[in-house]
N, C-alpha and C. Protein backbone atom coordinates (compact mmCIF):
# COMPACT_ATOMS: atom_id res chain seq x y z
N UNK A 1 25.58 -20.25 -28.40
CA UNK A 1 25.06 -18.92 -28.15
C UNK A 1 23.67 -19.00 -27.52
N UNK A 2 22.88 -19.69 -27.92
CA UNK A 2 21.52 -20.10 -27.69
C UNK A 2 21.48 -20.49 -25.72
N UNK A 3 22.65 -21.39 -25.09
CA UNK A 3 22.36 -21.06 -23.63
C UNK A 3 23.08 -20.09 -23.27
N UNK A 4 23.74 -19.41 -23.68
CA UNK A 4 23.84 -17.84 -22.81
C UNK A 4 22.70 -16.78 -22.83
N UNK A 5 22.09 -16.76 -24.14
CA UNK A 5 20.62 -16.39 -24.49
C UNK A 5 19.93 -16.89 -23.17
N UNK A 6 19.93 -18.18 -22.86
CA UNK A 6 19.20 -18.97 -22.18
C UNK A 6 19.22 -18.45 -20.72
N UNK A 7 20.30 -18.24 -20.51
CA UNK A 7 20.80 -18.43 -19.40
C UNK A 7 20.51 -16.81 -18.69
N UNK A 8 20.87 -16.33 -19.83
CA UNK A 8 20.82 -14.56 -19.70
C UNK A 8 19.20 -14.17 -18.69
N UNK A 9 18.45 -14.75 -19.85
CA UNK A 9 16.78 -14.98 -19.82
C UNK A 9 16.49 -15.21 -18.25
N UNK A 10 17.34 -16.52 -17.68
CA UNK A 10 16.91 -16.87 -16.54
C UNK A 10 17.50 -16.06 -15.64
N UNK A 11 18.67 -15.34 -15.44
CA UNK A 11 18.81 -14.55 -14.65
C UNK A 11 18.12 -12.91 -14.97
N UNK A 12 18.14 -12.74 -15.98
CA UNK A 12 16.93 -11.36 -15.42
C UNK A 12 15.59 -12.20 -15.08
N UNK A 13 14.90 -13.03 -15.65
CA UNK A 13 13.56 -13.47 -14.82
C UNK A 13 14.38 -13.38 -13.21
N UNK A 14 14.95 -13.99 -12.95
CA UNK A 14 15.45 -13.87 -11.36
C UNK A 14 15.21 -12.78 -10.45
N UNK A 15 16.31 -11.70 -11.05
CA UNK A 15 16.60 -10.42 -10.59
C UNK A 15 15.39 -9.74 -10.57
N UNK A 16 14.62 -10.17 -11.83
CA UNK A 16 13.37 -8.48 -11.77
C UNK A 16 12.50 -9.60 -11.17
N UNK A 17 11.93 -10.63 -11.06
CA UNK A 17 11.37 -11.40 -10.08
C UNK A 17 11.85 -10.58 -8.77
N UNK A 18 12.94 -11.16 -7.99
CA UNK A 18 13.11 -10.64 -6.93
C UNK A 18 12.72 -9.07 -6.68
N UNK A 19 13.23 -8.50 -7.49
CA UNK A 19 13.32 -6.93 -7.00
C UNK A 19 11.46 -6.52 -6.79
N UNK A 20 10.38 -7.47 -7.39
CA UNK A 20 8.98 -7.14 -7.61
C UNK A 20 8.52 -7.32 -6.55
N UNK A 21 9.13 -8.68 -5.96
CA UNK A 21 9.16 -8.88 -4.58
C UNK A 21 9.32 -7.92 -3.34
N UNK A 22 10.22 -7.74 -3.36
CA UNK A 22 10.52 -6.72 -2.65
C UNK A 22 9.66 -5.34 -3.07
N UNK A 23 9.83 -4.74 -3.99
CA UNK A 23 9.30 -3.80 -4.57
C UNK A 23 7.32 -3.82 -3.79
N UNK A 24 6.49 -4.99 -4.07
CA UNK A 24 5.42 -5.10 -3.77
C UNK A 24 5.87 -5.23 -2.18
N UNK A 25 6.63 -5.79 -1.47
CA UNK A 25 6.49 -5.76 0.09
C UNK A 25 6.53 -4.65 0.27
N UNK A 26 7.01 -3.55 -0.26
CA UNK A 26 7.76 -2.29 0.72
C UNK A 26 6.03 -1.94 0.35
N UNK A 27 5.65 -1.14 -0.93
CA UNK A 27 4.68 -0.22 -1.44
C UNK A 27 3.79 -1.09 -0.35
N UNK A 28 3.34 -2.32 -0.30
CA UNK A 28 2.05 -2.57 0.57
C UNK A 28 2.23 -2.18 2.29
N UNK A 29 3.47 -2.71 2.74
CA UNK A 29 3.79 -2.02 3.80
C UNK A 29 3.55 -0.78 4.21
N UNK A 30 4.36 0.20 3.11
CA UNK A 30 4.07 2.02 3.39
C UNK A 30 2.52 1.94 3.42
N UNK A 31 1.86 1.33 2.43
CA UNK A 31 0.72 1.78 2.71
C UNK A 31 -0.30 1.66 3.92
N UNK A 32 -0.11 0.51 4.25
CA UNK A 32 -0.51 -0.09 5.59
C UNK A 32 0.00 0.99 6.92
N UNK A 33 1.31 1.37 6.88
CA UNK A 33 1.65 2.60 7.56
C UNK A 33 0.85 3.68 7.23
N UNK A 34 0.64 4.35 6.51
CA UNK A 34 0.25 5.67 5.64
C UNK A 34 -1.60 5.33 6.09
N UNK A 35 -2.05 4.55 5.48
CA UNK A 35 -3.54 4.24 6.02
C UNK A 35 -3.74 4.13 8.02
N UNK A 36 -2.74 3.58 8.67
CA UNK A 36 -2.95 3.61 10.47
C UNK A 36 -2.75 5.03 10.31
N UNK A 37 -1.58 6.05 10.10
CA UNK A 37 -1.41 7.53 9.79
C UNK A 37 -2.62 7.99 9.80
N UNK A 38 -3.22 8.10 8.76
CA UNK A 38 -4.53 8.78 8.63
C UNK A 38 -5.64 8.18 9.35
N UNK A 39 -6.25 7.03 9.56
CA UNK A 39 -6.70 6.75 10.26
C UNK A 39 -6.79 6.99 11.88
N UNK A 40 -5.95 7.35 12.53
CA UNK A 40 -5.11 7.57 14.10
C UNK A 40 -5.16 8.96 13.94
N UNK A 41 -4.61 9.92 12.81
CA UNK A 41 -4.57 11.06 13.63
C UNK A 41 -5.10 12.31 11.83
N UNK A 42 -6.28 11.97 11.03
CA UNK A 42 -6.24 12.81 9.69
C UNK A 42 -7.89 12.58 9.67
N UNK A 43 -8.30 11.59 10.31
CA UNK A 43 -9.47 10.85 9.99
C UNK A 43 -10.25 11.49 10.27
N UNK A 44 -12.02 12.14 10.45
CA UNK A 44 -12.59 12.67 10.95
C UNK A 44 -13.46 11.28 11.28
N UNK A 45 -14.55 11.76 12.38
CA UNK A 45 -15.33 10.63 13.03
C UNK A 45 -16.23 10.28 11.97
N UNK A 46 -16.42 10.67 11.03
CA UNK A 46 -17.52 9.89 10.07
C UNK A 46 -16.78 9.15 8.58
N UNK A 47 -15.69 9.35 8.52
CA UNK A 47 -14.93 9.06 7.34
C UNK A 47 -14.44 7.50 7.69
N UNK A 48 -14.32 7.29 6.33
CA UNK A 48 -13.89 6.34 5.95
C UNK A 48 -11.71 6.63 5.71
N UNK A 49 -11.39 5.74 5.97
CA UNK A 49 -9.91 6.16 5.42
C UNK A 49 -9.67 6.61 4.09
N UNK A 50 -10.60 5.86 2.73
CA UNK A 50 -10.37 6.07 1.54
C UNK A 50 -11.12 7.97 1.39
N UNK A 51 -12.06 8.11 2.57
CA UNK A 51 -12.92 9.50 1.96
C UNK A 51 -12.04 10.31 2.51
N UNK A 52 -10.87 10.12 3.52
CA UNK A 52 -10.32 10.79 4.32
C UNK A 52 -9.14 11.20 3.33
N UNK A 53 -8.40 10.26 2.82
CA UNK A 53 -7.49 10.68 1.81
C UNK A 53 -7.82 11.38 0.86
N UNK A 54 -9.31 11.20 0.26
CA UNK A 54 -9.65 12.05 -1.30
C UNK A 54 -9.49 13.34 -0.42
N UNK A 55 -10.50 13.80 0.60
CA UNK A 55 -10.32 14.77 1.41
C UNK A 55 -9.32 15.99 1.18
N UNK A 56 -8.02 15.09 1.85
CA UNK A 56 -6.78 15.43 2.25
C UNK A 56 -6.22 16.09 1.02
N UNK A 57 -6.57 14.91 -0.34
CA UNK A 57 -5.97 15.37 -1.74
C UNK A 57 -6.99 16.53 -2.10
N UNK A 58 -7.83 16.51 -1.86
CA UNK A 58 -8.66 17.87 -2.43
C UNK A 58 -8.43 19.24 -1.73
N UNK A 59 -8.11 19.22 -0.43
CA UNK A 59 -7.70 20.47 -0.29
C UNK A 59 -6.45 20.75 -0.05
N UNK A 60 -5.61 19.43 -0.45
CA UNK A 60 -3.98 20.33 -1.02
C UNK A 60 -4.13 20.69 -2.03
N UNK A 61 -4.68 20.56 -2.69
CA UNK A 61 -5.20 21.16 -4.20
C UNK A 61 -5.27 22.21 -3.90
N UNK A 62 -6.11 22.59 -3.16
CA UNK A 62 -7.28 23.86 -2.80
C UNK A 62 -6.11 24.95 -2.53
N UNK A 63 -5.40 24.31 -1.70
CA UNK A 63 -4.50 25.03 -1.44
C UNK A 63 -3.09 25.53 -2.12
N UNK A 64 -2.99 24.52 -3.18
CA UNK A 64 -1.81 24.75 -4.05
C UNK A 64 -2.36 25.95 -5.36
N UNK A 65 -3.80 25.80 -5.26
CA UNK A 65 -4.43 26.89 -6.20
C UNK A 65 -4.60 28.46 -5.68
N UNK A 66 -4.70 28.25 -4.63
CA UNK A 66 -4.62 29.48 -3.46
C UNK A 66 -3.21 30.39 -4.00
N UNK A 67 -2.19 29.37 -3.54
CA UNK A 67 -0.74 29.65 -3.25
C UNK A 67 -0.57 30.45 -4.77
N UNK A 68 -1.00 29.65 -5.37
CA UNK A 68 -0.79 29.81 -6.96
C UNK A 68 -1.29 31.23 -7.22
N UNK A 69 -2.45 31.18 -6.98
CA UNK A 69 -3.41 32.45 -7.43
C UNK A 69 -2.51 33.75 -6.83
N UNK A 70 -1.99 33.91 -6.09
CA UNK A 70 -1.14 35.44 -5.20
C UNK A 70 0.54 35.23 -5.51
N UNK A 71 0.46 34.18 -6.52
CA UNK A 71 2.12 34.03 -6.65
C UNK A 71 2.27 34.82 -7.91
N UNK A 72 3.57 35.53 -8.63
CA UNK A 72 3.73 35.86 -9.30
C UNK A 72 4.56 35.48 -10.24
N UNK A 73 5.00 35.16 -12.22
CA UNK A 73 5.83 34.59 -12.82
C UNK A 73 7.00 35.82 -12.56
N UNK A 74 8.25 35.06 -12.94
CA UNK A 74 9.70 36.63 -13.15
C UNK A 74 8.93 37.09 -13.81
N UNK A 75 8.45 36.69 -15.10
CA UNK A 75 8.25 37.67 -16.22
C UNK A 75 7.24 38.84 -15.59
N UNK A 76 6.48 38.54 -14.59
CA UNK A 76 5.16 39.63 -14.44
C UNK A 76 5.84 40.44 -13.35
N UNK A 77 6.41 40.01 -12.86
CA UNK A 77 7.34 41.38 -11.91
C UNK A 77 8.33 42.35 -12.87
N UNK A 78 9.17 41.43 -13.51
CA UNK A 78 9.81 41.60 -14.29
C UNK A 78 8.70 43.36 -15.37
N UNK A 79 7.78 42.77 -15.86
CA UNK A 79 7.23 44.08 -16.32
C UNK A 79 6.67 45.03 -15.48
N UNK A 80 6.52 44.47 -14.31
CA UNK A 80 5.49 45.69 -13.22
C UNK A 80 6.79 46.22 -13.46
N UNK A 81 8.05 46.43 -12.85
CA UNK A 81 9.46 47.05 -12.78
C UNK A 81 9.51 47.95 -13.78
N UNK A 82 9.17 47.37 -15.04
CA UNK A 82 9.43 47.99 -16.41
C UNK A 82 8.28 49.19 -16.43
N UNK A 83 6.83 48.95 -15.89
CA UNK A 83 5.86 49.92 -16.15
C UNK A 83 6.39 51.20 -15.08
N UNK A 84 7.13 50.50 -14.13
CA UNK A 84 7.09 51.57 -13.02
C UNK A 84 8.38 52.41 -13.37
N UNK A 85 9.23 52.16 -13.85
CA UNK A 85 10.87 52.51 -14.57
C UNK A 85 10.13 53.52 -15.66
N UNK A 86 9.30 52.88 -16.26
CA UNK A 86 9.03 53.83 -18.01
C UNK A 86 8.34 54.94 -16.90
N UNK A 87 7.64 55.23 -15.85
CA UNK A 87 7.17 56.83 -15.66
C UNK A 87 7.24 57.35 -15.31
């Protein structure tokens, strides 16, 4: 029982070995893409790529709070309906 244990052991070290492999090529790749991206066409002339991304993340924010702020839940339509029905 002890080398199938064994054996077991060495093929997942294998598999999740490999897949990390791969796994770390792709993520460093995209990023290397994703950084020329912003750099080439997001960048402003005084930024850095890393200030360019916080940037980018701060005013999708800005903007997802925007969106947010004029959006409405069902439930709050849901009662405007009800205030406007009751008079």
């Amino acid at each position: 029982m002890s080398k199938i244990v064994d054996t077991n052991k060495k093929v997942e070290d294998a598999v999740v070995g490999g897949y990390k492999k791969i796994e770390n090529t792709v993520v460093g790749e995209y990023k290397k893409v994703e950084d020329k991206f912003v750099d080439t066409f997001l960048k402003k002339d005084d930024e850095t790529i890393e200030e360019a991304k916080k940037r980018l993340q701060k005013e999708q924010e800005e903007r997802r709070q925007e969106q947010h702020q004029y959006s409405k839940t069902t439930k709050e339509i849901q009662n405007e309906i009800q205030e406007k029905l009751s008079k």
